[in-house]
C-alpha atoms as a PDB file:
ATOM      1  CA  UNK A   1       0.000   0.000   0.000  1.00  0.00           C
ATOM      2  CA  UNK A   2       3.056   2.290   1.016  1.00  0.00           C
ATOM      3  CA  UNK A   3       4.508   1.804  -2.665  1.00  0.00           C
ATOM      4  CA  UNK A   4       0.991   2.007  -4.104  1.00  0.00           C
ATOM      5  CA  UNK A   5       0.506   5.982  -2.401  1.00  0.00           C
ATOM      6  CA  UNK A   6       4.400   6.590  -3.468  1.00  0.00           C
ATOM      7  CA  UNK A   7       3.805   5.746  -7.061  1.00  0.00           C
ATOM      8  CA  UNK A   8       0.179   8.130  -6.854  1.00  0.00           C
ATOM      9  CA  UNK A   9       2.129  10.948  -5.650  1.00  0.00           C
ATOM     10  CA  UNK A  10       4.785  10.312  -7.804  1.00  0.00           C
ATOM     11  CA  UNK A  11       2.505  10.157 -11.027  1.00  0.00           C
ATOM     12  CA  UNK A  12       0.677  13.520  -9.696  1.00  0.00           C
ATOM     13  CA  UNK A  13       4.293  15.212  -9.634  1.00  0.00           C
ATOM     14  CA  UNK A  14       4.644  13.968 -13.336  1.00  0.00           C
ATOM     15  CA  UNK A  15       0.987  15.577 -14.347  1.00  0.00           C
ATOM     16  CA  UNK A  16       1.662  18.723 -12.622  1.00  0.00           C
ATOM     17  CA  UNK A  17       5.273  18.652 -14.301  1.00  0.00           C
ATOM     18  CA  UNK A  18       3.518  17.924 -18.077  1.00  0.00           C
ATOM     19  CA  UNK A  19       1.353  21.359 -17.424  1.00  0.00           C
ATOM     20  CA  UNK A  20       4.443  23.273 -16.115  1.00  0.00           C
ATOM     21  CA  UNK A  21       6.443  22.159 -18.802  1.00  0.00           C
ATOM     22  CA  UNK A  22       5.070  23.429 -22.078  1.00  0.00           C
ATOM     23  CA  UNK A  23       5.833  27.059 -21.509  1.00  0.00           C
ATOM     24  CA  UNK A  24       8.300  28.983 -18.933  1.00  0.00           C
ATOM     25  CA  UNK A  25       6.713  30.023 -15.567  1.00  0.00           C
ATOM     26  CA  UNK A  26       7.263  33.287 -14.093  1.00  0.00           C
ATOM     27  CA  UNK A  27       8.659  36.154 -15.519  1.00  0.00           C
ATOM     28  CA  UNK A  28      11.822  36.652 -17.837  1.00  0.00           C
ATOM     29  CA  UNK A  29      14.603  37.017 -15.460  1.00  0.00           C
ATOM     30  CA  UNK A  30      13.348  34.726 -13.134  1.00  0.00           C
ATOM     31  CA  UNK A  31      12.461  38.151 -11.062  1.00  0.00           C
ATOM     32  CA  UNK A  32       8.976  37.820  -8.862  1.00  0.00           C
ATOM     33  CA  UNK A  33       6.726  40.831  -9.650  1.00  0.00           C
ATOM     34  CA  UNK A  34       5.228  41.978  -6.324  1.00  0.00           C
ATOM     35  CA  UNK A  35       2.062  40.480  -5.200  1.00  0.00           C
ATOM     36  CA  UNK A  36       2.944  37.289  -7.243  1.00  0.00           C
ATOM     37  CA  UNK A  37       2.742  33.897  -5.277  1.00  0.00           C
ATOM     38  CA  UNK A  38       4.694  31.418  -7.331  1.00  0.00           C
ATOM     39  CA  UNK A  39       8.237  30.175  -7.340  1.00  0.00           C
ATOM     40  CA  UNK A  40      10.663  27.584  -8.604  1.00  0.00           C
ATOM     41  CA  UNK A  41      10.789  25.254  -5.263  1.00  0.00           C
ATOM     42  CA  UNK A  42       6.481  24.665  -5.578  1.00  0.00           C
ATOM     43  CA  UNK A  43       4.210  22.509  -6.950  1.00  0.00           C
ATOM     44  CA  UNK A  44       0.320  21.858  -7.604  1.00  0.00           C
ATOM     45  CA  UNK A  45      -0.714  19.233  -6.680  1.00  0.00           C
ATOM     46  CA  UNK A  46      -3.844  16.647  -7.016  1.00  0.00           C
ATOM     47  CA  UNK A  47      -4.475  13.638  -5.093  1.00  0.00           C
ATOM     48  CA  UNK A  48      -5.946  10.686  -6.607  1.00  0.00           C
ATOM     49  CA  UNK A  49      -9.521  10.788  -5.369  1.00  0.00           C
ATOM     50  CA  UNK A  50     -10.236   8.330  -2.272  1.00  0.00           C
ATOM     51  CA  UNK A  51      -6.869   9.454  -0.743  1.00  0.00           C
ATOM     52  CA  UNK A  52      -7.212  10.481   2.866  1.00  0.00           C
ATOM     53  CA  UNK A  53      -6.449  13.685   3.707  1.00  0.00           C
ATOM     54  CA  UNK A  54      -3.828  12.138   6.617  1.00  0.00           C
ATOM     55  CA  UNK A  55      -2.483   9.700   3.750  1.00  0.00           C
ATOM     56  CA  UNK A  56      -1.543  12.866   1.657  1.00  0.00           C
ATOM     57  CA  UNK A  57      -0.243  14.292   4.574  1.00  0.00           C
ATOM     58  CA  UNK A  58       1.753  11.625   5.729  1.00  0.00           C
ATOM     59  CA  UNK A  59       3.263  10.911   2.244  1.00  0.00           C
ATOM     60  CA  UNK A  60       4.539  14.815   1.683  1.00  0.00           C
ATOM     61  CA  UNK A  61       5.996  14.822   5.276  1.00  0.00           C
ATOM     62  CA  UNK A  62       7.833  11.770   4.462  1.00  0.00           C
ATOM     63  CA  UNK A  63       9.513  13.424   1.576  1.00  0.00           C
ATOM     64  CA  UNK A  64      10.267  17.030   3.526  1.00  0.00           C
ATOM     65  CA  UNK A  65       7.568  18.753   1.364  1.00  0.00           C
ATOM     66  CA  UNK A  66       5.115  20.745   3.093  1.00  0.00           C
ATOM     67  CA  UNK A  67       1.069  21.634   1.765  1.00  0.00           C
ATOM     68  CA  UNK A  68       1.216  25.999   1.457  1.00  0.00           C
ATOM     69  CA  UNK A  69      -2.403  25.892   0.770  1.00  0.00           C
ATOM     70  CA  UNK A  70      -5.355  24.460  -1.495  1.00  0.00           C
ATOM     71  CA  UNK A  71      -6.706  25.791  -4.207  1.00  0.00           C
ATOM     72  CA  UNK A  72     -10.674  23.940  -3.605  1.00  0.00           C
ATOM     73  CA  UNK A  73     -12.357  25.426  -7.160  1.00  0.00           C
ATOM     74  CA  UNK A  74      -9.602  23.194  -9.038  1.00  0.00           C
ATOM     75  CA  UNK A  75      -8.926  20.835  -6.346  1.00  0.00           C
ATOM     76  CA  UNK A  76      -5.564  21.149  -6.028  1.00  0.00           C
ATOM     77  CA  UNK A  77      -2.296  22.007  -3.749  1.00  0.00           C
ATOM     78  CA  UNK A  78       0.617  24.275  -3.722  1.00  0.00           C
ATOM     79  CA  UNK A  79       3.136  22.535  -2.069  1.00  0.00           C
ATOM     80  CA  UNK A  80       6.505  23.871  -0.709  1.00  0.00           C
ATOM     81  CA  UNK A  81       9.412  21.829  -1.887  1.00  0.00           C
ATOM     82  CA  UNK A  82      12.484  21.347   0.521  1.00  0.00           C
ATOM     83  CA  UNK A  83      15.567  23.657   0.152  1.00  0.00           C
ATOM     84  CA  UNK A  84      17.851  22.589  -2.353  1.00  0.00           C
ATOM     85  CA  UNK A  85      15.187  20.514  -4.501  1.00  0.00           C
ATOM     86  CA  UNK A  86      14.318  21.442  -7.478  1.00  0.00           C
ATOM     87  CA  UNK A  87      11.302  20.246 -10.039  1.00  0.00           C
ATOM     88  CA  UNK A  88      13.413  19.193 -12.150  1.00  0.00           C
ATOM     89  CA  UNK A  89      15.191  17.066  -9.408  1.00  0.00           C
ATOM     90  CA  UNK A  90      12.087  15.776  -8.209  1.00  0.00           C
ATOM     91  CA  UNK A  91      10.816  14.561 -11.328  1.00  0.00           C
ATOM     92  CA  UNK A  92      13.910  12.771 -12.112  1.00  0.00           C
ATOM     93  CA  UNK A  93      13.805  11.354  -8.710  1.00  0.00           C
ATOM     94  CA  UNK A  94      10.432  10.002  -9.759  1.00  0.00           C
ATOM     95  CA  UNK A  95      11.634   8.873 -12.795  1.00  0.00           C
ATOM     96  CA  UNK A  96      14.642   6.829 -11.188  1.00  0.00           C
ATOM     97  CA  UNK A  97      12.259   5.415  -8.360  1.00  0.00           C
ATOM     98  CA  UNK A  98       9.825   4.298 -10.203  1.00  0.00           C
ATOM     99  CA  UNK A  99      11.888   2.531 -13.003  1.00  0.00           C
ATOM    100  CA  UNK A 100      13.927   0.720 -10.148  1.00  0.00           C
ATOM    101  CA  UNK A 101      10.350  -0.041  -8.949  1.00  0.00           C
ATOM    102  CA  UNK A 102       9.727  -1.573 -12.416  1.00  0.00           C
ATOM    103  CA  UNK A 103      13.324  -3.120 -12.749  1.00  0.00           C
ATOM    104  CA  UNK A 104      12.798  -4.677  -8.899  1.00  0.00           C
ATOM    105  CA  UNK A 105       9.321  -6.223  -9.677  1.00  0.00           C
ATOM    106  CA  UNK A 106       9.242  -7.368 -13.156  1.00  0.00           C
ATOM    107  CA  UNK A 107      13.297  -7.612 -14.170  1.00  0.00           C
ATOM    108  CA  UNK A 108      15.607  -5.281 -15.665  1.00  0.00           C
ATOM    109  CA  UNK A 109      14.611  -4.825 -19.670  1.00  0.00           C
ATOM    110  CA  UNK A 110      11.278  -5.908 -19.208  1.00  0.00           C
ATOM    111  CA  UNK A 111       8.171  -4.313 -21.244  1.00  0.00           C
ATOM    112  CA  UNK A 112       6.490  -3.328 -18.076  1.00  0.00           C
ATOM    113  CA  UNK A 113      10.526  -1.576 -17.057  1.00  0.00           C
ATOM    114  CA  UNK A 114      10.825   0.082 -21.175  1.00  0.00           C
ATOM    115  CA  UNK A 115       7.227   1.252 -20.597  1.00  0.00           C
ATOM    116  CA  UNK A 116       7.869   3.118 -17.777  1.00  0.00           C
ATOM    117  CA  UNK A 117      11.450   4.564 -19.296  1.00  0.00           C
ATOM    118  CA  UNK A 118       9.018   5.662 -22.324  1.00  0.00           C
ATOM    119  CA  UNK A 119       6.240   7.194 -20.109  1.00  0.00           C
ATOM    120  CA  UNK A 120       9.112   9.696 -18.633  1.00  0.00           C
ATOM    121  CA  UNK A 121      10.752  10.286 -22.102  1.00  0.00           C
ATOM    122  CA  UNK A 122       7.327  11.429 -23.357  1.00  0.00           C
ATOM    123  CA  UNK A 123       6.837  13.774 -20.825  1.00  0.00           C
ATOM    124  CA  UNK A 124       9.957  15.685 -21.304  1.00  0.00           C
ATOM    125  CA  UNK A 125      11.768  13.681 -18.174  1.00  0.00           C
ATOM    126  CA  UNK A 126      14.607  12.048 -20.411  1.00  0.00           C
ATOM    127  CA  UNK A 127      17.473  10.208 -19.488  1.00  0.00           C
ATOM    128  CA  UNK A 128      19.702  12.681 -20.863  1.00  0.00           C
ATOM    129  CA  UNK A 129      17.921  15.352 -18.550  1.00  0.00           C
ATOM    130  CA  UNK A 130      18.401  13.489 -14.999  1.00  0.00           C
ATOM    131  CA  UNK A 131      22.109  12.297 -16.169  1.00  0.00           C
END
């Protein structure tokens, strides 16, 4: 059940990383105008429906992120990521967990392991980008 939440959150990262991926956020510059609320170290978030609130909760304070606030009309979260991490590390820690997760439960070069690889490459989270 543990791996099953890890993998949810994990996918939810990649969504939110699709949508924040096809065009630069923030300004040019990388300057925050005044009265902006964004930055580089958050993330929106949506839970799978059916997921506890104390599940989410648990699995974000596992992983040293922290819930800012909601955002109810689209169901979603802005969640603080931990100093030093940034989306693009997170979503290649995704990526490496969840092919090893692949790799450990159906062998290493298996279609379920290639599928996985592919699902990140098609998103933008390549091999070449996580190194």
């Amino acid at each position: 059940m543990r791996i099953r939440a890890a993998i949810v959150l994990v996918l939810v990262l990649v969504l939110v990383h699709v949508g924040a991926s096809a065009q630069e956020i923030g300004p040019a510059g990388g300057a925050t105008p005044a009265g902006q609320d964004y930055g580089p170290d958050q993330l929106l978030v949506r839970f799978r429906p059916g997921v506890a609130a104390q599940r989410a909760d648990w699995l974000l304070a596992e992983r040293g992120v922290s819930r800012l606030r909601g955002i109810e009309a689209l169901d979603v979260h802005v969640l603080q990521l931990p100093p030093g991490l940034s989306a693009n590390a997170t979503m290649c820690n995704a990526r490496a967990a969840t092919v090893a997760q692949a790799d450990s439960l159906f062998g290493s070069g298996s279609q379920q392991s290639q599928s996985t690889k592919d699902a990140w490459e098609a998103v933008g989270v390549t091999a070449a980008l996580c190194g």
